[in-house]
Protein backbone atom coordinates (compact mmCIF):
# COMPACT_ATOMS: atom_id res chain seq x y z
CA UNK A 1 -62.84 139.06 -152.84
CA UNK A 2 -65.96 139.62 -150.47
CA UNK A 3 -66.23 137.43 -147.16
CA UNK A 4 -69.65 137.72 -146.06
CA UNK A 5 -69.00 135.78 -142.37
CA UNK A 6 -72.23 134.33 -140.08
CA UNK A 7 -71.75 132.91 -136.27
CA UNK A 8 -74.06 131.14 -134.92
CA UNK A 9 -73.76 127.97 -132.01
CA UNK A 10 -69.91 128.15 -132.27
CA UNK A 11 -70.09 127.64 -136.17
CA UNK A 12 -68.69 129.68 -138.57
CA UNK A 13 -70.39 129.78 -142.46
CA UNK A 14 -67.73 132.28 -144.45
CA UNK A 15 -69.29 132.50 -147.63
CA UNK A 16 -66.50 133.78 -150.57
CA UNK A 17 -66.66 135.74 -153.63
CA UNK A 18 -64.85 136.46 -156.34
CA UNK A 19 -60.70 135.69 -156.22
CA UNK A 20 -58.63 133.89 -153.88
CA UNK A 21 -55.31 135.21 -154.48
CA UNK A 22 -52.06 136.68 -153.43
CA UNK A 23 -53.94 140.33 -152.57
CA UNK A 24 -57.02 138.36 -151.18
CA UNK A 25 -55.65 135.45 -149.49
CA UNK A 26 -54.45 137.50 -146.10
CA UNK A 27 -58.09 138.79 -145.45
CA UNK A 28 -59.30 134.57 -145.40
CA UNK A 29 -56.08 133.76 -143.03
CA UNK A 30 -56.97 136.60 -140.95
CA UNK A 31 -60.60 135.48 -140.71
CA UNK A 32 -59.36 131.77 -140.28
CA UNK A 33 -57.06 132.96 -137.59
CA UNK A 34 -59.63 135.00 -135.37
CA UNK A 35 -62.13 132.43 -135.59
CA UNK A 36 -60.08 129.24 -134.59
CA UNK A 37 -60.57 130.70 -130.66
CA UNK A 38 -64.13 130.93 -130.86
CA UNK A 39 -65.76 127.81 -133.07
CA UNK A 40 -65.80 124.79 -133.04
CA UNK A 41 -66.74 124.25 -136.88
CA UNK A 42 -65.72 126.20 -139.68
CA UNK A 43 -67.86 126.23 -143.63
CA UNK A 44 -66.60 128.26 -146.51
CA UNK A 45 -69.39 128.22 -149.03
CA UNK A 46 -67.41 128.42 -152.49
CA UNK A 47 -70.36 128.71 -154.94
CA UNK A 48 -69.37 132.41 -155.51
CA UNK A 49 -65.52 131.78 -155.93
CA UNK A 50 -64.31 131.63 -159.40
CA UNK A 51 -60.55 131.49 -158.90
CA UNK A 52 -58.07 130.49 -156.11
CA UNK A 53 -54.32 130.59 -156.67
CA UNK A 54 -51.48 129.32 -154.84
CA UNK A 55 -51.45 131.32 -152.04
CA UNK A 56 -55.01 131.26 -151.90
CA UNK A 57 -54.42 127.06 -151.44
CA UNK A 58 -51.61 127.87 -149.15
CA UNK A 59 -54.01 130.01 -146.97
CA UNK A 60 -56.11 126.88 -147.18
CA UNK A 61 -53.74 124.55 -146.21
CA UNK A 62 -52.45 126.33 -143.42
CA UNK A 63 -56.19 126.74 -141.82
CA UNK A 64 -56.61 123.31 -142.39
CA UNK A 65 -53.93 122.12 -140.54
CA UNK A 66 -54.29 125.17 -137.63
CA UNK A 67 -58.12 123.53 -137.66
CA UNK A 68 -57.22 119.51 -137.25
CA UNK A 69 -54.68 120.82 -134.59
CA UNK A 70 -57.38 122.81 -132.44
CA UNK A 71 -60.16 120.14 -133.26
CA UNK A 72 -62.34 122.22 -135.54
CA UNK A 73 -64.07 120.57 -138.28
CA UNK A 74 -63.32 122.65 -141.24
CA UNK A 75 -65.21 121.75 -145.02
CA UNK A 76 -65.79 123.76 -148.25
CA UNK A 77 -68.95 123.27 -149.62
CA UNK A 78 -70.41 124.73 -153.34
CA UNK A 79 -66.55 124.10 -155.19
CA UNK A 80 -67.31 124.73 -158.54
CA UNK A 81 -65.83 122.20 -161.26
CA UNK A 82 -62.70 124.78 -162.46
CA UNK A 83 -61.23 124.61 -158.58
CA UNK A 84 -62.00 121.12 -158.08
CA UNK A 85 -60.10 120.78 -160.56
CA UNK A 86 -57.34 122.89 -159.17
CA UNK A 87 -57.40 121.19 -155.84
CA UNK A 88 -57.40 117.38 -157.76
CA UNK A 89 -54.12 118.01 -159.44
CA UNK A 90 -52.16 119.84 -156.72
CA UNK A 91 -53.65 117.11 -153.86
CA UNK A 92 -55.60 119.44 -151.94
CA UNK A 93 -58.73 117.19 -152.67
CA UNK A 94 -57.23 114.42 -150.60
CA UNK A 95 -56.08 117.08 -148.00
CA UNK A 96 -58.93 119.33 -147.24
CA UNK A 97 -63.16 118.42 -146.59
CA UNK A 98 -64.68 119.19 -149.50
CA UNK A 99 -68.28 118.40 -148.87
């Protein structure tokens, strides 16, 4: 997976490509992690994404709570059908901004 990350006015756009999965997933939490001290908003542009497994939806789940906790709006923006999908039968749709 590729992160291609942009700051600007305490907002963070992390546009992803490729896989989010168990060899992937740590470089997103680390990214999550380092940013939740210096933003107040986080995007992750999924247009590019074609999979995400469970620990890629543990990842998300974890930043999402870490964000609501810190009060940073997080969202994901460009899902694709196949991981809406994903994220409608494990609940994460009800859990996380999808925008």
């Amino acid at each position: 997976m590729t992160i291609n990350k942009t700051i600007e006015n305490e907002i963070l756009i992390l546009e992803l490509e490729g896989r989010l999965d168990t060899s992937t997933s740590p470089l997103l939490e680390d990214e999550l992690k380092s940013a939740f001290e210096i933003v107040k908003k986080i995007t992750m542009d999924f247009s590019k994404l074609d999979y995400v497994s469970s620990a890629g939806l543990r990842v998300l789940l974890l930043g999402q709570k870490s964000a609501k906790e810190k009060n940073i709006h997080m969202s994901l923006t460009g899902v694709s059908k196949d991981i809406m999908e994903v994220f409608e039968i494990t609940g994460f749709s009800d859990l996380l901004n999808i925008e």
